[in-house]
Protein backbone atom coordinates (compact mmCIF):
# COMPACT_ATOMS: atom_id res chain seq x y z
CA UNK A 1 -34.46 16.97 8.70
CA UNK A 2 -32.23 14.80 6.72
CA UNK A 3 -31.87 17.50 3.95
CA UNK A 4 -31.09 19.88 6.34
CA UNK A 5 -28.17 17.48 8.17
CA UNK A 6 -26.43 16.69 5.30
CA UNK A 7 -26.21 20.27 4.15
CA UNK A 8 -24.99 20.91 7.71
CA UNK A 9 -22.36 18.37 7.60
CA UNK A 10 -21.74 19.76 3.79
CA UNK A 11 -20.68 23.26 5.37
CA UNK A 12 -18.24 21.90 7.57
CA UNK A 13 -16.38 19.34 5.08
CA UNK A 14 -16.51 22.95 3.17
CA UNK A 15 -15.26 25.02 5.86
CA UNK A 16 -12.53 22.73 6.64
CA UNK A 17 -11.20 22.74 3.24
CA UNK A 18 -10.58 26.01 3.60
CA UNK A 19 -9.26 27.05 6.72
CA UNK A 20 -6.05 27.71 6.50
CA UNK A 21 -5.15 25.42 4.26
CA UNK A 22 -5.98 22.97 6.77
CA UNK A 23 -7.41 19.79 4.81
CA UNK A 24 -9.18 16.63 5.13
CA UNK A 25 -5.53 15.06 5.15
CA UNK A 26 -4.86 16.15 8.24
CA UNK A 27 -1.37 17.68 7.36
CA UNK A 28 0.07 14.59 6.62
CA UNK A 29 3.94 14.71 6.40
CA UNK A 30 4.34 17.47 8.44
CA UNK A 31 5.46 17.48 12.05
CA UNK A 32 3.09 16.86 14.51
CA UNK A 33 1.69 19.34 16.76
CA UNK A 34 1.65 18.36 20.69
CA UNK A 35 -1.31 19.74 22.66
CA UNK A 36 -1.24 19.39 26.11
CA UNK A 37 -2.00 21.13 29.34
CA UNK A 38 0.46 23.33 31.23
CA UNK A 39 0.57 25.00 35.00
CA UNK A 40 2.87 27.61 35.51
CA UNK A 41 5.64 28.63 38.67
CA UNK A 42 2.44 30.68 39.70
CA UNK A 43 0.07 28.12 39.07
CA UNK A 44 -2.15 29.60 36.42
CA UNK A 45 -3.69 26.85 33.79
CA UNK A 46 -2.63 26.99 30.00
CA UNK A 47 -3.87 24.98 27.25
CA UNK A 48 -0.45 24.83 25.10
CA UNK A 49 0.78 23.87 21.49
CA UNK A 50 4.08 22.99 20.14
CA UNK A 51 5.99 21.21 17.31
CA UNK A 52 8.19 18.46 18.40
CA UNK A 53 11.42 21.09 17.84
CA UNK A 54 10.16 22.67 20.49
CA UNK A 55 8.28 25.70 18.65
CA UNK A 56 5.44 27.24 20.48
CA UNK A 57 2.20 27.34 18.56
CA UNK A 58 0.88 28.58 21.24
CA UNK A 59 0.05 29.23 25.44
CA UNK A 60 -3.23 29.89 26.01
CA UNK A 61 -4.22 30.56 29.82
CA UNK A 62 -7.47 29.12 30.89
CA UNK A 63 -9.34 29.24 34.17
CA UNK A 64 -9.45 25.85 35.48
CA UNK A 65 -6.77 22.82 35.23
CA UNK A 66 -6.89 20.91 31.59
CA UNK A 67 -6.24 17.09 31.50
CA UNK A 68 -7.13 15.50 28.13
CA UNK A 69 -7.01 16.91 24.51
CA UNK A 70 -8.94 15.81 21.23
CA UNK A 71 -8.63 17.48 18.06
CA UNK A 72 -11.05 17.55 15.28
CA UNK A 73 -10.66 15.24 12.73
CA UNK A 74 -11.38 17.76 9.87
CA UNK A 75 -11.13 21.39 11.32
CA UNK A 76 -8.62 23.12 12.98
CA UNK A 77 -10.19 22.86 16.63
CA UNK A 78 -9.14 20.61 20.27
CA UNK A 79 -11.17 20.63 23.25
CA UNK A 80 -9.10 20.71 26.23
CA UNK A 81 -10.79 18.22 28.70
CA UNK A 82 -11.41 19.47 32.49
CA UNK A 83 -9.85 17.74 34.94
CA UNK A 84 -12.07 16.34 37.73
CA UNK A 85 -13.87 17.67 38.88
CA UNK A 86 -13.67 20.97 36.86
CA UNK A 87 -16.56 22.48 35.23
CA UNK A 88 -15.07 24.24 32.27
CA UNK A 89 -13.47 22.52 28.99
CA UNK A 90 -11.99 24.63 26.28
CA UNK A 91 -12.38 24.74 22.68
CA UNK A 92 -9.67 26.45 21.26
CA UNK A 93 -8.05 27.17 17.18
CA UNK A 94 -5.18 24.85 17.11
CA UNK A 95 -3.54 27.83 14.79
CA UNK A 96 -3.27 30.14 17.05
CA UNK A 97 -4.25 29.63 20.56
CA UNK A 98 -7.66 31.50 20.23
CA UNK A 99 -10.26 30.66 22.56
CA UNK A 100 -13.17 29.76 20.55
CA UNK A 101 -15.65 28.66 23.88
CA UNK A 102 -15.82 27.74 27.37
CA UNK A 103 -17.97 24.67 27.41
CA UNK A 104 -19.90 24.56 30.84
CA UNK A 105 -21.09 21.77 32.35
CA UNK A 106 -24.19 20.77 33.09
CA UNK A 107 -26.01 21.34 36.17
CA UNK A 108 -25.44 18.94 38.76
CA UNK A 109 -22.25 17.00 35.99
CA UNK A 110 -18.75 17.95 36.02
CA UNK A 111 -16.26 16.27 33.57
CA UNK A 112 -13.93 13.57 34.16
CA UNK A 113 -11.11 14.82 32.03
CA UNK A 114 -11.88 12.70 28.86
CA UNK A 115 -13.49 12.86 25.87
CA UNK A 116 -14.08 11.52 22.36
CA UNK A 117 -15.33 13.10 18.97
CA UNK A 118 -17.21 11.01 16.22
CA UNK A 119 -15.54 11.03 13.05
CA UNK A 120 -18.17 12.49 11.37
CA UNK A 121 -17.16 15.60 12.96
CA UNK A 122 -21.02 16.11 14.49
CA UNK A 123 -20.54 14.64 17.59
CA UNK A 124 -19.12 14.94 21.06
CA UNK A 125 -18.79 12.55 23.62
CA UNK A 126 -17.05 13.71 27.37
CA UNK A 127 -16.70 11.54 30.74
CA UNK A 128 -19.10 12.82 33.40
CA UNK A 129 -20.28 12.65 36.73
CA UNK A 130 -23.97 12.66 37.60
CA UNK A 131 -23.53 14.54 41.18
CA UNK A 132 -27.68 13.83 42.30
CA UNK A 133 -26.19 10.19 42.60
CA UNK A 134 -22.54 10.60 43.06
CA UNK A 135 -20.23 8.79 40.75
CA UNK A 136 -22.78 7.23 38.31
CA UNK A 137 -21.59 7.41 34.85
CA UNK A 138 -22.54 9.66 32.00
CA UNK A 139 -21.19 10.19 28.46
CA UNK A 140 -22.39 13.71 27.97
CA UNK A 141 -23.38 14.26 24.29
CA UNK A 142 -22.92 17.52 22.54
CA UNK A 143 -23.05 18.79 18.66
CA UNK A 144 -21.12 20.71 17.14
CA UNK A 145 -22.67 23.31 15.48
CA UNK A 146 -19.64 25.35 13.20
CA UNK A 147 -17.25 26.21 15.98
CA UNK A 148 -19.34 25.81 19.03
CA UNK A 149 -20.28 22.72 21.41
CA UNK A 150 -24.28 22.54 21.88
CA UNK A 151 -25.25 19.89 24.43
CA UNK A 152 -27.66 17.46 23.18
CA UNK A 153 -28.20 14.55 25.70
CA UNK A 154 -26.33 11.89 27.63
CA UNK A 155 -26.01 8.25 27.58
CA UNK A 156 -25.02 5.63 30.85
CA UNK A 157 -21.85 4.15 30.96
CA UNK A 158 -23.37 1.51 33.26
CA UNK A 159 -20.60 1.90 35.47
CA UNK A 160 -19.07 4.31 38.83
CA UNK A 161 -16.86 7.01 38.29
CA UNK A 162 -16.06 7.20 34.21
CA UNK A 163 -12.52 8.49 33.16
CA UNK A 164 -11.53 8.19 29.75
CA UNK A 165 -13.56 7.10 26.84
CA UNK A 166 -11.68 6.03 23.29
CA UNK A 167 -13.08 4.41 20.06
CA UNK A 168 -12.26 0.93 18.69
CA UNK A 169 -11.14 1.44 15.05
CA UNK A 170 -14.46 0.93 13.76
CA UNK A 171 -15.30 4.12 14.51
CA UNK A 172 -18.71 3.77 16.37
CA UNK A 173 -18.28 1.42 19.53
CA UNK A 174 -17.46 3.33 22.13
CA UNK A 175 -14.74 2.14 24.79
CA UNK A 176 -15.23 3.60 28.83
CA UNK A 177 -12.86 3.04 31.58
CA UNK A 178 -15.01 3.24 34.71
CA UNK A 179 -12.93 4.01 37.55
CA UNK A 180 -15.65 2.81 39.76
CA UNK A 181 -14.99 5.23 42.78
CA UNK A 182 -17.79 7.79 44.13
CA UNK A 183 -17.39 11.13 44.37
CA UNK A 184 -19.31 14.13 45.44
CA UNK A 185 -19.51 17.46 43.65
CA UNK A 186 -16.55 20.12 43.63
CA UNK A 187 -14.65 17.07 45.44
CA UNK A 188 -11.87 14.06 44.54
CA UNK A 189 -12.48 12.71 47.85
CA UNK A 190 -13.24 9.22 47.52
CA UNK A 191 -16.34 7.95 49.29
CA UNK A 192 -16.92 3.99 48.31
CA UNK A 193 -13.23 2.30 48.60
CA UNK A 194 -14.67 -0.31 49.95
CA UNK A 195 -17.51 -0.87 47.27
CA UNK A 196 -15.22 0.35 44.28
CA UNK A 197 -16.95 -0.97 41.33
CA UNK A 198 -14.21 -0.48 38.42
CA UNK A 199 -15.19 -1.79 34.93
CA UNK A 200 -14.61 -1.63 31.26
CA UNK A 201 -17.17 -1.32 28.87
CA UNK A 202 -18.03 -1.26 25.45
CA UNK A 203 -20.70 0.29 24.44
CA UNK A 204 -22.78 1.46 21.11
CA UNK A 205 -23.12 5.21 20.07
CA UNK A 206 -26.91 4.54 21.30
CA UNK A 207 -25.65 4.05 24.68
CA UNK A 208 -26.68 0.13 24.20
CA UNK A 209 -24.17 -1.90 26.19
CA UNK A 210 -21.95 -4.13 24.17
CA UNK A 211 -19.88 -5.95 27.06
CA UNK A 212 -18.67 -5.21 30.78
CA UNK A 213 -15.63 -6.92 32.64
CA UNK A 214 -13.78 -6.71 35.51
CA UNK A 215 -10.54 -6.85 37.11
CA UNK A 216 -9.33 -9.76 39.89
CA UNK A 217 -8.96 -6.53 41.95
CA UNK A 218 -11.76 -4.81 43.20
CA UNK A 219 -9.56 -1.57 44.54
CA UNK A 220 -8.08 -1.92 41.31
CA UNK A 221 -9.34 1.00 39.12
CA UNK A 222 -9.61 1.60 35.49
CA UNK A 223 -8.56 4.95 34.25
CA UNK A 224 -6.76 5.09 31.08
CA UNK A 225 -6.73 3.46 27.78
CA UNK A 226 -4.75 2.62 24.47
CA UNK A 227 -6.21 1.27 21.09
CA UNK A 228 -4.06 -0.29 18.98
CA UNK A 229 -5.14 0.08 14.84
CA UNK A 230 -6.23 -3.73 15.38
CA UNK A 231 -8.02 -3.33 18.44
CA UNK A 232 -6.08 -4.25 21.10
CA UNK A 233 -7.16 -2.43 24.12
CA UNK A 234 -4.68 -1.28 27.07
CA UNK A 235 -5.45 -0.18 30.10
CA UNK A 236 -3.56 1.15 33.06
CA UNK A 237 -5.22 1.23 36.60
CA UNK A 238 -4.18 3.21 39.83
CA UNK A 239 -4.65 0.92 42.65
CA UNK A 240 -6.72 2.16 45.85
CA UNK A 241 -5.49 -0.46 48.56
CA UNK A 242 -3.14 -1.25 51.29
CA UNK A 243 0.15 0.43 50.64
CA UNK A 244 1.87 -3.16 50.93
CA UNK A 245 0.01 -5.16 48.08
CA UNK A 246 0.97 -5.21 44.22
CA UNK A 247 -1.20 -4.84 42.13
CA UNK A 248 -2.04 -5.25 38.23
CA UNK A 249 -2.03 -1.92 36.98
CA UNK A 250 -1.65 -2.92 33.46
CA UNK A 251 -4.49 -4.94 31.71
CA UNK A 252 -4.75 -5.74 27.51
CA UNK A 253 -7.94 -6.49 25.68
CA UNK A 254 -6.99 -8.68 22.80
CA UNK A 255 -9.62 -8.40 19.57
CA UNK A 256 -11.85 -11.55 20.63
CA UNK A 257 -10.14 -12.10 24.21
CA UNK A 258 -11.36 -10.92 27.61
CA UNK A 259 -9.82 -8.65 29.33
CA UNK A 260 -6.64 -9.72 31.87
CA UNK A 261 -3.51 -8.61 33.25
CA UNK A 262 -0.68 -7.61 30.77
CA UNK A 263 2.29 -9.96 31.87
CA UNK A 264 4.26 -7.46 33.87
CA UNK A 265 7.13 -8.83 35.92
CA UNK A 266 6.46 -8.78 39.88
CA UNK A 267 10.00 -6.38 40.24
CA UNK A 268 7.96 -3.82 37.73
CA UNK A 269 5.05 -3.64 39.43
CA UNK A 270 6.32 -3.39 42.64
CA UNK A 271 8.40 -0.24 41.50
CA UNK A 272 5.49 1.67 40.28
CA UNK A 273 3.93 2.69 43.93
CA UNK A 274 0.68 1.81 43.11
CA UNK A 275 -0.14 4.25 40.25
CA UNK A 276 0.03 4.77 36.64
CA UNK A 277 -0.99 7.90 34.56
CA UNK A 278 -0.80 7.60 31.07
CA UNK A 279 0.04 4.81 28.54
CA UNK A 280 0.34 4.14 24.60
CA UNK A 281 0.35 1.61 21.91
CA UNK A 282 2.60 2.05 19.09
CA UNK A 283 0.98 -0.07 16.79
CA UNK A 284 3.45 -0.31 13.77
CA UNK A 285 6.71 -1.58 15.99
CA UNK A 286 4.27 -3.02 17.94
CA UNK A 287 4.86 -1.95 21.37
CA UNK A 288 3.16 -0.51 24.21
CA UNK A 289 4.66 2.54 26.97
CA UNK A 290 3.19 3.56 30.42
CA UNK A 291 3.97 6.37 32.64
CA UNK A 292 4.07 5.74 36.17
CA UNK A 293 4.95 9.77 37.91
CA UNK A 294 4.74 8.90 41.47
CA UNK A 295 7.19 6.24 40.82
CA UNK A 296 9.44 8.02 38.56
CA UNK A 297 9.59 5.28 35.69
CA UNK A 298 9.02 5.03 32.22
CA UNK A 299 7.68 1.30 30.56
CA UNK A 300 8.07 -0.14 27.37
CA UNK A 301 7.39 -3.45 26.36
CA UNK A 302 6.74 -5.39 23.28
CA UNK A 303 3.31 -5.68 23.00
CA UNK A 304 2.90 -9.10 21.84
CA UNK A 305 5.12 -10.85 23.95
CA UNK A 306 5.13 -8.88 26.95
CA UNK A 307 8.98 -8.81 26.90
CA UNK A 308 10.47 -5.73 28.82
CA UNK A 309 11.78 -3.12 26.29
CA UNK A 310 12.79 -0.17 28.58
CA UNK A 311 12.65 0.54 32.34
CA UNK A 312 13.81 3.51 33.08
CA UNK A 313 14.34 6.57 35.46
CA UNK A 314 12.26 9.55 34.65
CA UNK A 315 11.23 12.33 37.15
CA UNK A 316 7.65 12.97 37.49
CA UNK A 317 6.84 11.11 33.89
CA UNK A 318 3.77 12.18 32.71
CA UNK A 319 1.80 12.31 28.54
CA UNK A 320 3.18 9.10 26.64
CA UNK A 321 2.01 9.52 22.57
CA UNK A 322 3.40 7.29 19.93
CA UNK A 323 5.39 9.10 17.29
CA UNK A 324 7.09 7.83 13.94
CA UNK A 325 9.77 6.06 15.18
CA UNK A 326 9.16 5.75 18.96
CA UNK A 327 7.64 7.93 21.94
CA UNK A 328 6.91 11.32 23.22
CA UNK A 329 7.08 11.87 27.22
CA UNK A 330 6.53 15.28 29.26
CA UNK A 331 7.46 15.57 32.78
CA UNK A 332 5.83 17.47 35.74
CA UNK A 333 9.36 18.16 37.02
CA UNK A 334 11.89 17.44 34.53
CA UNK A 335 12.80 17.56 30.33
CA UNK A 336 10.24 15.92 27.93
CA UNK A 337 11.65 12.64 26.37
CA UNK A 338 11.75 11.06 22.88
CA UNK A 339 12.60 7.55 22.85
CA UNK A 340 13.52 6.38 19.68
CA UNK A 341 12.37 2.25 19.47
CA UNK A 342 13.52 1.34 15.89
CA UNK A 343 16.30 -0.75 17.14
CA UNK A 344 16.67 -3.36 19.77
CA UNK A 345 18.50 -0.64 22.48
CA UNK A 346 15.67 1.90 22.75
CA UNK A 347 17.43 5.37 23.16
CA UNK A 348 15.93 8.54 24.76
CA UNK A 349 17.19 11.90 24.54
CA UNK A 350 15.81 15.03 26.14
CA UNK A 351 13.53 17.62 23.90
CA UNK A 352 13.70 21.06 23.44
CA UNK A 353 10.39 21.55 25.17
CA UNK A 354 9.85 23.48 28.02
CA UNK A 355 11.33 21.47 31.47
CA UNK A 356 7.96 20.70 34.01
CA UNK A 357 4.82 21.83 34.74
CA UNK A 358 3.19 19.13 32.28
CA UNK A 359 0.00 17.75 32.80
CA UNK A 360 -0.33 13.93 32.46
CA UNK A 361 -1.74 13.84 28.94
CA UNK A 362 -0.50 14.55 25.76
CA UNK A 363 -2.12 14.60 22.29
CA UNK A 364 -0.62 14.65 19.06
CA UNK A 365 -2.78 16.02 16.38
């Protein structure tokens, strides 16, 4: 069995030497290619491509709303992520657009939007809901077997309502950001706000459970992360309670440290009505950007000191990636964003992206 693995993995290292010229080095020094999920004035789906210039790679339409992306790290190949509770994820060829599968779900699981692949290239892992016992957590695990997802198994993420799932730089623990709300099949109704059990875990590859904390909050939940190259863990939260309470809807995870609010001044939080979507570390200048859409603002702040780079206007913000010298945003309504952070005025200026539509993730790949 061992033989046959390694001449498994052996095929693909080969295969994605030579696809394309498409190599183990990831085509470093050339721009970056944003994938990220697109509705139209018509409201079909599209899983999209484009260099930062605003060249389209590609617009492919798919059948159900996308939220995450994660590319391959040695072929040419993403999985665009269902949003909850969708059904359907899509594999596609980075190249050109060209659907390579529809990954079903499970009976009785629908993803959660998220998902992570092992760096050996073998292994998927995607967010998922367990609908015999609504909201219980599930890492559904699935091979890759050349350029198809097989589903193999699934591991707990001892926690409610899972959303996205990242890696610490080592490669093999497993981070989960458990929203910790219930919810039924075919349904984002919320049916526990006032049991919410939000949590983040880490977790081994074995599904063995590392640690598990908490926020002060219990309506507080857990949704999206950022790893820094040295660890550091972000995490944004979208708060379920009364409309007049502030909440802490940023938390960091220092290497060593427990988990606990990010110092974010009282003004700041107030001005994000209650919900965050996406956020990003930038780990060489060392700084750390959130999205919050229903507010209309863009974050930045250093991520050492907490001390407030950038607040500023930006309609229906949405995907926040870390680029070479600053950050990426798309907008549901309005022009994408680069922010350019090298200096101690950080300076956006629109893109030559398409205006609106974008979902709240970006990747860059």
């Amino acid at each position: 069995m061992l033989r046959r693995q390694a001449l498994k993995l052996g095929s693909v290292l080969l295969s994605a030497l030579t696809l394309g010229g498409w190599s183990l080095l990831r085509n470093k020094g050339s721009e970056p290619l944003l994938l990220s999920a697109r509705d139209d004035s018509a409201g079909k789906h599209y899983a999209v491509g484009f260099r930062l210039d605003g060249t389209q790679v590609f617009s492919t339409e798919v059948g159900q709303r996308c939220h995450a992306i994660i590319d391959h790290p040695q072929l040419p190949i993403a999985l665009f992520v269902a949003r909850r509770p969708g059904t359907e994820s899509y594999l596609i060829d980075v190249r050109d657009g060209r659907l390579l599968q529809t990954l079903a779900s499970q009976p009785n699981r629908h993803f959660y939007g998220h998902a992570v692949i092992h760096n050996s290239g073998q292994w998927l892992y995607a967010t998922e809901n367990d609908t015999t016992d609504p909201g219980r957590g599930v890492l559904g695990v699935y091979r890759f077997e050349d350029e198809r997802l097989v589903h193999s198994g699934e591991l707990p993420t001892h926690g409610i309502g899972p959303h996205e799932v990242a890696w610490l730089p080592d490669g093999e623990t497993l981070i989960v950001a458990n929203g910790g709300i219930r919810t039924e099949a075919e349904s984002r109704v919320e049916m526990n706000l006032d049991a919410m059990q939000p949590s983040l875990v880490l977790m081994k590859r074995d599904g063995t459970l590392l640690s598990q904390e908490t926020l002060a909050q219990q309506m507080n939940s857990i949704r999206h992360l950022a790893v820094g190259s040295d660890g550091t863990i972000a995490a944004c939260q979208q708060f379920m309670g009364d409309a007049d309470e502030t909440a802490q809807l940023l938390a960091i995870k220092r290497p060593g440290e427990a988990l606990q609010a990010f110092p974010v001044p009282e003004r700041q939080l107030q001005s994000m009505a209650q919900y965050t979507a996406s956020v990003a570390i930038h780990s060489e200048l060392r700084l750390v950007a959130l999205t919050a859409p229903r507010a209309n603002r863009l974050f930045i702040w250093d991520l050492d000191s907490g001390a407030v780079r950038l607040d500023a206007p930006m309609p229906d913000c949405a995907g926040v990636g870390a680029v070479q010298d600053g950050f990426v945003v798309t907008s549901g309504q309005g022009r994408c964003r680069f922010y350019d952070c090298r200096k101690a005025e950080l300076v956006g200026q629109p893109m030559q992206l398409p205006s609106g539509f974008w979902d709240n993730h970006l990747h860059l790949a």
